[in-house]
C-alpha atoms as a PDB file:
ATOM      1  CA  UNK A   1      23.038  32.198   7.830  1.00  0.00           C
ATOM      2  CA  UNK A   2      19.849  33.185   6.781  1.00  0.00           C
ATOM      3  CA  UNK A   3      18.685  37.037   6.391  1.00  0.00           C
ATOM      4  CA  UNK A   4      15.545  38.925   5.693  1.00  0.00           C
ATOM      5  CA  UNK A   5      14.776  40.978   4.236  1.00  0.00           C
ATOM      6  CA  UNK A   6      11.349  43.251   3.559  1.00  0.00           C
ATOM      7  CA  UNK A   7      10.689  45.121   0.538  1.00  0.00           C
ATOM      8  CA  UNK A   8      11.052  48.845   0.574  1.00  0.00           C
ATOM      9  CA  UNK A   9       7.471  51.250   1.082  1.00  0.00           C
ATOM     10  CA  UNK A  10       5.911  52.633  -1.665  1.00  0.00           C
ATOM     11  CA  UNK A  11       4.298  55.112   0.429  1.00  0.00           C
ATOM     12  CA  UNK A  12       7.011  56.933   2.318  1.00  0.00           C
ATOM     13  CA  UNK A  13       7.133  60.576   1.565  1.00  0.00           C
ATOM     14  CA  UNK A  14       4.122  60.631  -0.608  1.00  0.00           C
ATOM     15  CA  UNK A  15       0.633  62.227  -1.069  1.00  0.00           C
ATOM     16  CA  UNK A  16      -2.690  59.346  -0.512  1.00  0.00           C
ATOM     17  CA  UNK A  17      -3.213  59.579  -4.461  1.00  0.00           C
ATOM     18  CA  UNK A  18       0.204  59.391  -5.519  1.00  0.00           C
ATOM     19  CA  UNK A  19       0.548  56.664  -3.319  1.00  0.00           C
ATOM     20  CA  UNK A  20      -2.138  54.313  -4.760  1.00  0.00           C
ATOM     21  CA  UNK A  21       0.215  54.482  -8.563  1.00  0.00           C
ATOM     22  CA  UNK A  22       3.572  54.420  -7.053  1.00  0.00           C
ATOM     23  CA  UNK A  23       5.407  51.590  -7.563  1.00  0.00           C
ATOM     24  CA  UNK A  24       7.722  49.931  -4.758  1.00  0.00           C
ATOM     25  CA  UNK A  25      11.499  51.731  -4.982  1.00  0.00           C
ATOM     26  CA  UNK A  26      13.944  48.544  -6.293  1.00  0.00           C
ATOM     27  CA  UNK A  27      11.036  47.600  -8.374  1.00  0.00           C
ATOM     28  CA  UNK A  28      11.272  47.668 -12.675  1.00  0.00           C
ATOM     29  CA  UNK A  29       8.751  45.913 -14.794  1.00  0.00           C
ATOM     30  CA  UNK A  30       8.765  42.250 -13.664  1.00  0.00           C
ATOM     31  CA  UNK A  31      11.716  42.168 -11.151  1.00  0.00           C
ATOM     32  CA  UNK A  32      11.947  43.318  -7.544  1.00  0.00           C
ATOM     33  CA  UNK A  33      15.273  43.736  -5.921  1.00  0.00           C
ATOM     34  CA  UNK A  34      15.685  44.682  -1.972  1.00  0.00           C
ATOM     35  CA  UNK A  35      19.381  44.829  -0.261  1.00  0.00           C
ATOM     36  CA  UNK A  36      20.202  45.406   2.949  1.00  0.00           C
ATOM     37  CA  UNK A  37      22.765  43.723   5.609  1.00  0.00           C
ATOM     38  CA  UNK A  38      24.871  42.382   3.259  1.00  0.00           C
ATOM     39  CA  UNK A  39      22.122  40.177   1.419  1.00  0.00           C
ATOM     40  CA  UNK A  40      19.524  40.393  -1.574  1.00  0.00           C
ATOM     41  CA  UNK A  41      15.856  39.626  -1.819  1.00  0.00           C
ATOM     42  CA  UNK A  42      15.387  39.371  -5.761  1.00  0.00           C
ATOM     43  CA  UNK A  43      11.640  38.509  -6.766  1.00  0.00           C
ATOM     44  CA  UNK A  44       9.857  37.573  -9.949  1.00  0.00           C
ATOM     45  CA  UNK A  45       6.371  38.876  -9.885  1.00  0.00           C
ATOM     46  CA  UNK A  46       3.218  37.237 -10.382  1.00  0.00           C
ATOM     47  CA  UNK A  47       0.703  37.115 -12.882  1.00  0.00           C
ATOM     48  CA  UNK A  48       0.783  38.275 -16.357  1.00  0.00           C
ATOM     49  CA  UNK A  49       4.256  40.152 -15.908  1.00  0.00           C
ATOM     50  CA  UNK A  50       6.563  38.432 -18.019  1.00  0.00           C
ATOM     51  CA  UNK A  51       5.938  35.067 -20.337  1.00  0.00           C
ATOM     52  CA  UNK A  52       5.829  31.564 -19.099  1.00  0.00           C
ATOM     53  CA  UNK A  53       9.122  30.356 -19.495  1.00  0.00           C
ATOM     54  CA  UNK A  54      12.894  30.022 -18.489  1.00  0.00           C
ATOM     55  CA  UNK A  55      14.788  32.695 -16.899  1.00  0.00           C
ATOM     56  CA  UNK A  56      17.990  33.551 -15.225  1.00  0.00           C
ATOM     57  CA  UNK A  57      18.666  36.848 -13.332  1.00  0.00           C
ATOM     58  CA  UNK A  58      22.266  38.822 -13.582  1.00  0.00           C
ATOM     59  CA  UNK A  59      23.153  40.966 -10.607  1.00  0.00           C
ATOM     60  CA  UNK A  60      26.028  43.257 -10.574  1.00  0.00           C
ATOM     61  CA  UNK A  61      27.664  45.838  -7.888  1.00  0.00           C
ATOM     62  CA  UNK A  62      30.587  46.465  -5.569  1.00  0.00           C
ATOM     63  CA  UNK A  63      32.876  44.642  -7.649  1.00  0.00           C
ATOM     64  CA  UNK A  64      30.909  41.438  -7.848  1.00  0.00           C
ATOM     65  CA  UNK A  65      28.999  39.883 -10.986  1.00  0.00           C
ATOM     66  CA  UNK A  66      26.967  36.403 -11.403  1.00  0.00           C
ATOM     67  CA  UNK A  67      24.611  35.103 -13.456  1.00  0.00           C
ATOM     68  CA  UNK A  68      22.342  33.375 -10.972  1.00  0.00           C
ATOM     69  CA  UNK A  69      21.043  29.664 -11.984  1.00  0.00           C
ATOM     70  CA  UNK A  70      18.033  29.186 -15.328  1.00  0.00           C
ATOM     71  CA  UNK A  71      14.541  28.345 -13.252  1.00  0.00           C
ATOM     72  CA  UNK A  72      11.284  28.126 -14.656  1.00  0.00           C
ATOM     73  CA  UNK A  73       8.526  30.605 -14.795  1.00  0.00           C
ATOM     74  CA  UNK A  74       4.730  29.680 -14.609  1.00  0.00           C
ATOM     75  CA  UNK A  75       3.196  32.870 -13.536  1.00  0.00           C
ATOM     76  CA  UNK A  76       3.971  32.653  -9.987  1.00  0.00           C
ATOM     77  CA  UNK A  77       5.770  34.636  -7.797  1.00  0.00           C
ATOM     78  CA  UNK A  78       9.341  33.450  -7.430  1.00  0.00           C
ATOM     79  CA  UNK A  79      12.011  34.664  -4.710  1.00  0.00           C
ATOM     80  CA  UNK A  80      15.437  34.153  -4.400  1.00  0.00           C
ATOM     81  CA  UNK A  81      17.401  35.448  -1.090  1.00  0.00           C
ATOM     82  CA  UNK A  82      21.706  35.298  -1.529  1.00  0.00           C
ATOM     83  CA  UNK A  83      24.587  36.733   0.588  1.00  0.00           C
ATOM     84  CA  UNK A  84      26.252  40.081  -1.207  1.00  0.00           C
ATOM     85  CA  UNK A  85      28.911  41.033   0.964  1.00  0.00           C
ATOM     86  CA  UNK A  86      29.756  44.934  -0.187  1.00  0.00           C
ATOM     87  CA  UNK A  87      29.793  47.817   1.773  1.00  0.00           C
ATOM     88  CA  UNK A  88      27.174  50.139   2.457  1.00  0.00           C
ATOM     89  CA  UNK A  89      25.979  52.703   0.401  1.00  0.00           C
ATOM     90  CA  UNK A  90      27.064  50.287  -2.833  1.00  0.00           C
ATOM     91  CA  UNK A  91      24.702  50.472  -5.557  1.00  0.00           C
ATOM     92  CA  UNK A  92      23.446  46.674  -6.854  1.00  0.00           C
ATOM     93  CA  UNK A  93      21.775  46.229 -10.123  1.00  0.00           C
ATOM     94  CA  UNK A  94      19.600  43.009 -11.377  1.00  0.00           C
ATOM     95  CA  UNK A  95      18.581  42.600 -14.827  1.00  0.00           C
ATOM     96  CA  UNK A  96      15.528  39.574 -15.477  1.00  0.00           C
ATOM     97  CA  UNK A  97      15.975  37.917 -18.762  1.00  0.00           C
ATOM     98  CA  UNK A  98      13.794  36.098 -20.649  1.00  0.00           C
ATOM     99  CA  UNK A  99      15.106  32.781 -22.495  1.00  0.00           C
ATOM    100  CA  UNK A 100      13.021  33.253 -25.718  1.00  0.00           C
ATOM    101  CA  UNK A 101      12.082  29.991 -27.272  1.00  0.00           C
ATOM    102  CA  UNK A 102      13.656  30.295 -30.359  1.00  0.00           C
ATOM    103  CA  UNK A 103      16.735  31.393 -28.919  1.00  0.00           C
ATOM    104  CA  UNK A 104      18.241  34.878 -27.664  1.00  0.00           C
ATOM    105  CA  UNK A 105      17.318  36.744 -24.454  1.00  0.00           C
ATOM    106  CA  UNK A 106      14.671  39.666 -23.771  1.00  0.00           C
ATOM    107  CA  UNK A 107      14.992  42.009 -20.653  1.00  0.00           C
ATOM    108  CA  UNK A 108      11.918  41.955 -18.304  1.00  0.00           C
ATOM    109  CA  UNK A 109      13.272  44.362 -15.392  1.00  0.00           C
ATOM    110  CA  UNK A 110      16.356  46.246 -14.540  1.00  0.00           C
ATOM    111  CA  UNK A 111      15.874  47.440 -10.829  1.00  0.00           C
ATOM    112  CA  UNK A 112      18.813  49.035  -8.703  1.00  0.00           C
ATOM    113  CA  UNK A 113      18.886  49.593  -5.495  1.00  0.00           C
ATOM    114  CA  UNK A 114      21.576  50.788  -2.609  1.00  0.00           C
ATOM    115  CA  UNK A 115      22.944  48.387   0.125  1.00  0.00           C
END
């Protein structure tokens, strides 16, 4: 079954200028990560973020770890939506890495965020 899921407010709780600079809460660099009912939104962002390239996310929390599948990159945003049955109030973490040409790995976001 299919959830979704919208991306938290930047501007909740805050003043009109700090507002216009604040980034999104579950967002770090290139990588956006939402959870709620027992699901996770996790989203590449567009542009100029990251390299073109291969990349494969990790997501950890509650007790659960996985290495999600290696997709390709072109500057686009990509979204991925999975089940992540844990209990509320369980914090979730997502790291975006980078599969550098010449081999090895370079971090491009590390968001949390709380189910």
């Amino acid at each position: 079954m299919a959830t979704t899921i919208s991306p938290a407010s930047a501007t909740t709780g805050a003043t009109p200028a700090a507002a216009q600079v604040a980034r999104p809460a579950g967002v770090s660099v290139c990588l956006g990560l939402w959870a709620a009912y027992n699901a996770i939104l996790l989203r590449h962002l567009g542009g100029d973020c990251s390299p073109r390239g291969s990349y494969h996310i990790h997501v950890w929390g509650g007790g659960r770890d996985m290495n999600y599948p290696i997709y390709s990159y072109n500057g686009s945003i990509r979204e991925f939506s999975y089940t992540w049955p844990v209990p509320q109030g369980t914090n979730i973490c997502a790291e975006l890495w980078y599969h550098k040409p010449g081999g090895g790995y370079s971090s491009h976001g590390l968001p949390c965020e709380t189910m």
